[in-house]
N, C-alpha and C. Protein backbone atom coordinates (compact mmCIF):
# COMPACT_ATOMS: atom_id res chain seq x y z
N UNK A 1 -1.09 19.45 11.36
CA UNK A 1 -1.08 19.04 9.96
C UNK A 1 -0.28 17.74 9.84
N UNK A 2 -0.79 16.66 9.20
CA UNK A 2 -0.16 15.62 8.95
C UNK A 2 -0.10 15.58 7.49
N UNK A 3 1.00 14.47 6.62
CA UNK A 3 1.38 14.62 5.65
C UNK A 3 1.29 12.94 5.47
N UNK A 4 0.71 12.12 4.01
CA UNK A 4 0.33 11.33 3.95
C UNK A 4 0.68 10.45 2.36
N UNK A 5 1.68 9.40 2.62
CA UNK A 5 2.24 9.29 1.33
C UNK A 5 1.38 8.46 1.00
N UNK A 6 0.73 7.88 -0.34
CA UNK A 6 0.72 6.71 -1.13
C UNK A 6 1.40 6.37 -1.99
N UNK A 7 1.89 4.75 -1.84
CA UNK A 7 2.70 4.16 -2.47
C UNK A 7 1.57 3.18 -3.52
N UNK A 8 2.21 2.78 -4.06
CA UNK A 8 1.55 1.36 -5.51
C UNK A 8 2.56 0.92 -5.66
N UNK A 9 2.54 -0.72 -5.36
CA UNK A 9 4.26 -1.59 -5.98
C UNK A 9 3.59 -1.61 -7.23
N UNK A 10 4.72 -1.77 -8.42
CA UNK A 10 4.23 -2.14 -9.45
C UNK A 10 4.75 -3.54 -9.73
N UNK A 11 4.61 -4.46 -11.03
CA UNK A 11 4.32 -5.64 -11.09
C UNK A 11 6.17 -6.19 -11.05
N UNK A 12 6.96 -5.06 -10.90
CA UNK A 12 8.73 -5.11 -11.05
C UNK A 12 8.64 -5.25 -9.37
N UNK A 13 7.72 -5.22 -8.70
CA UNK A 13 7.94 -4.82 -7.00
C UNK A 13 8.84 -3.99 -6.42
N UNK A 14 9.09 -3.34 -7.13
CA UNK A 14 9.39 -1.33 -6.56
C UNK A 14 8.02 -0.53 -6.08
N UNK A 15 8.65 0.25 -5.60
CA UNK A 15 7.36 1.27 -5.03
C UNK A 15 7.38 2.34 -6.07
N UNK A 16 6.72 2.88 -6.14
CA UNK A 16 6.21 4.20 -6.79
C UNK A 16 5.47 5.00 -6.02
N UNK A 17 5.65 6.62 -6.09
CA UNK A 17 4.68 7.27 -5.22
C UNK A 17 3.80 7.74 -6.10
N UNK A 18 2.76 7.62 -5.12
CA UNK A 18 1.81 8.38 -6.19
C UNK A 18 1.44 9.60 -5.97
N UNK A 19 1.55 10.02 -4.66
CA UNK A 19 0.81 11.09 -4.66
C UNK A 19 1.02 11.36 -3.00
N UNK A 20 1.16 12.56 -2.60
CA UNK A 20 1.67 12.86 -1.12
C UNK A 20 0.20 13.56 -0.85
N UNK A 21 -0.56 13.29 0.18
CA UNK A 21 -1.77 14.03 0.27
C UNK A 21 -1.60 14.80 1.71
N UNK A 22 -2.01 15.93 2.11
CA UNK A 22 -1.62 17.11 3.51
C UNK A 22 -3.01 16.83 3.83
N UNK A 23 -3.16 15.95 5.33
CA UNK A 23 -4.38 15.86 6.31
C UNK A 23 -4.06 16.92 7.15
N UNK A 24 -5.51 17.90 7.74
CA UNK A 24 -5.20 18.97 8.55
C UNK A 24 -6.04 18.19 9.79
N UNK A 25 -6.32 19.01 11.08
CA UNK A 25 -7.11 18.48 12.11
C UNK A 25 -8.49 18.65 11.55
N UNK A 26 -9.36 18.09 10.28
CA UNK A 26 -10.43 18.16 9.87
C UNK A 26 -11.22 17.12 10.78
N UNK A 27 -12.43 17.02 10.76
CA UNK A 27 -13.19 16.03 11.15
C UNK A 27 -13.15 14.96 10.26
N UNK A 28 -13.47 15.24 8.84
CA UNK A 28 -12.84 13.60 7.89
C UNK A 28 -11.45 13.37 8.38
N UNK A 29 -10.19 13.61 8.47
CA UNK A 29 -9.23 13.85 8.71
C UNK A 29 -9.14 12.54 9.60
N UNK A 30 -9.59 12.99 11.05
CA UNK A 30 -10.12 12.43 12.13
C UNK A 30 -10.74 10.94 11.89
N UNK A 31 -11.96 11.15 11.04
CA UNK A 31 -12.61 9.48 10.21
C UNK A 31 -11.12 8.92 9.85
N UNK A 32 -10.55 9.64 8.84
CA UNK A 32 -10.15 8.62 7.72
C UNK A 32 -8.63 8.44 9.02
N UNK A 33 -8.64 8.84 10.18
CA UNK A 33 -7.31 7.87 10.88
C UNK A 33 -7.85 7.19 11.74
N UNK A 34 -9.11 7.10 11.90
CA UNK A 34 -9.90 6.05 12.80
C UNK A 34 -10.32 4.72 12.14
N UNK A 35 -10.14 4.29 10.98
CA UNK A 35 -10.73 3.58 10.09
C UNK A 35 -10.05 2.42 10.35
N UNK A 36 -10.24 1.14 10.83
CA UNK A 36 -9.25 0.22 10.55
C UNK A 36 -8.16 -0.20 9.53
N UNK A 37 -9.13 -0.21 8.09
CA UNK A 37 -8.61 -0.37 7.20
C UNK A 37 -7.22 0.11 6.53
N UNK A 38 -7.36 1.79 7.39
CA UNK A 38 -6.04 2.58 6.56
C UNK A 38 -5.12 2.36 8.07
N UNK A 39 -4.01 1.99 7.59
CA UNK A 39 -2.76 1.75 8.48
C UNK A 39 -1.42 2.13 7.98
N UNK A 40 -0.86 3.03 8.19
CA UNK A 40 0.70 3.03 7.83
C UNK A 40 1.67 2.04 8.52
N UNK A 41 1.12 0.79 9.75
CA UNK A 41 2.28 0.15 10.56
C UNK A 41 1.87 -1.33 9.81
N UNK A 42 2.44 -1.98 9.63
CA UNK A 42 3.06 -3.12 8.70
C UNK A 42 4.11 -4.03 9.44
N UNK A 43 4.08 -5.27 10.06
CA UNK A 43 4.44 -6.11 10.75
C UNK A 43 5.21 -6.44 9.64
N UNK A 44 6.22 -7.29 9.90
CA UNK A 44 7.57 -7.98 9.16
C UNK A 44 6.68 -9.19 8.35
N UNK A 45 5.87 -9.65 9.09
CA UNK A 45 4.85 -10.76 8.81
C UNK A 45 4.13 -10.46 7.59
N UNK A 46 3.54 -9.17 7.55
CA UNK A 46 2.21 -9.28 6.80
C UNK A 46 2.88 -8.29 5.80
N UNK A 47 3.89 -7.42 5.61
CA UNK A 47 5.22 -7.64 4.22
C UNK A 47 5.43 -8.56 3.79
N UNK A 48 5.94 -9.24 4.28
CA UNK A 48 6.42 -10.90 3.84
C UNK A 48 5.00 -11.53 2.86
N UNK A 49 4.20 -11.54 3.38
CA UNK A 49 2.50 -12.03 3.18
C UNK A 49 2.21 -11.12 1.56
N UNK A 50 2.26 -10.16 1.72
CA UNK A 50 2.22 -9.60 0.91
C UNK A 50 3.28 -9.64 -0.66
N UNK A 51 4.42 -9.82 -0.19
CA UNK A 51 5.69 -10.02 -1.07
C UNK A 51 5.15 -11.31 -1.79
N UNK A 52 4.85 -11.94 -1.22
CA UNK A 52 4.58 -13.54 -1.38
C UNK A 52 3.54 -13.41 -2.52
N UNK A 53 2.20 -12.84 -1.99
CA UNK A 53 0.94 -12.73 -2.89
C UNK A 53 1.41 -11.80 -4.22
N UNK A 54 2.21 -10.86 -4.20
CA UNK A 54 2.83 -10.32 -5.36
C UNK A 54 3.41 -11.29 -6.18
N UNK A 55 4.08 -11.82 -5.94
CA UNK A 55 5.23 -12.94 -6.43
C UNK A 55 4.42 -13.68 -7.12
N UNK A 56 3.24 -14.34 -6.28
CA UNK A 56 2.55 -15.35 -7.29
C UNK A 56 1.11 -14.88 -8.17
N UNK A 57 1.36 -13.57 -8.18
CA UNK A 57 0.05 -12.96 -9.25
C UNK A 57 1.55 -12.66 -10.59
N UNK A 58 2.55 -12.31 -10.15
CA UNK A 58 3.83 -12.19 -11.19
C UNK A 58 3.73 -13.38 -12.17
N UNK A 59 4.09 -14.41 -11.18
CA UNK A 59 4.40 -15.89 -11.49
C UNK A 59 2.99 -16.51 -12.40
N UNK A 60 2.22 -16.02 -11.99
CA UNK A 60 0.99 -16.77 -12.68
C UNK A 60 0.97 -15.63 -14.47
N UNK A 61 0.64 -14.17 -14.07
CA UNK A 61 0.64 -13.45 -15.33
C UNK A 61 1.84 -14.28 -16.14
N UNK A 62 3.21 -14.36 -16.14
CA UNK A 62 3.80 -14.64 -16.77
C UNK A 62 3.71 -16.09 -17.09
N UNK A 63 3.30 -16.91 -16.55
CA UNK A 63 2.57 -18.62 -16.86
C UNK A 63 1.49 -18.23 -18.08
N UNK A 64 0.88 -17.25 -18.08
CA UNK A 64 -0.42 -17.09 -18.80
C UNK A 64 0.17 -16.77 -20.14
N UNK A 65 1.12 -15.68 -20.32
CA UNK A 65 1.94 -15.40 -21.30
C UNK A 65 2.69 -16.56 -22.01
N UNK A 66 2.75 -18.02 -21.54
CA UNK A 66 3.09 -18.72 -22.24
C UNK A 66 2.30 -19.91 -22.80
């Protein structure tokens, strides 16, 4: 049995959980950790990358607000 958090930053860039989901040895189970797309490992790099692209969807909403 594996145990499977999702997070959502919100637009303050804190995390929030949303929701803890329990994967068993299912065959989807199996799909959904073979998938490229879903990854729990996160390089220092592509945080950073990310922090960045947050920052300037922030920076722009609040440009728009004025």
């Amino acid at each position: 049995m594996r145990r499977s958090l999702i997070f959502q930053i919100d637009g303050r860039e804190r995390e929030q959980r949303l929701r803890t989901k329990v994967l068993t040895n299912t065959p989807q189970a199996t799909v959904e950790s073979e998938l490229p797309h879903i990854s729990t490992k996160l390089t220092l790099e592509q945080i950073q990358i990310m922090m960045e692209v947050i920052e300037e969807i922030r920076l722009k909403r609040y440009e728009e607000r004025l």
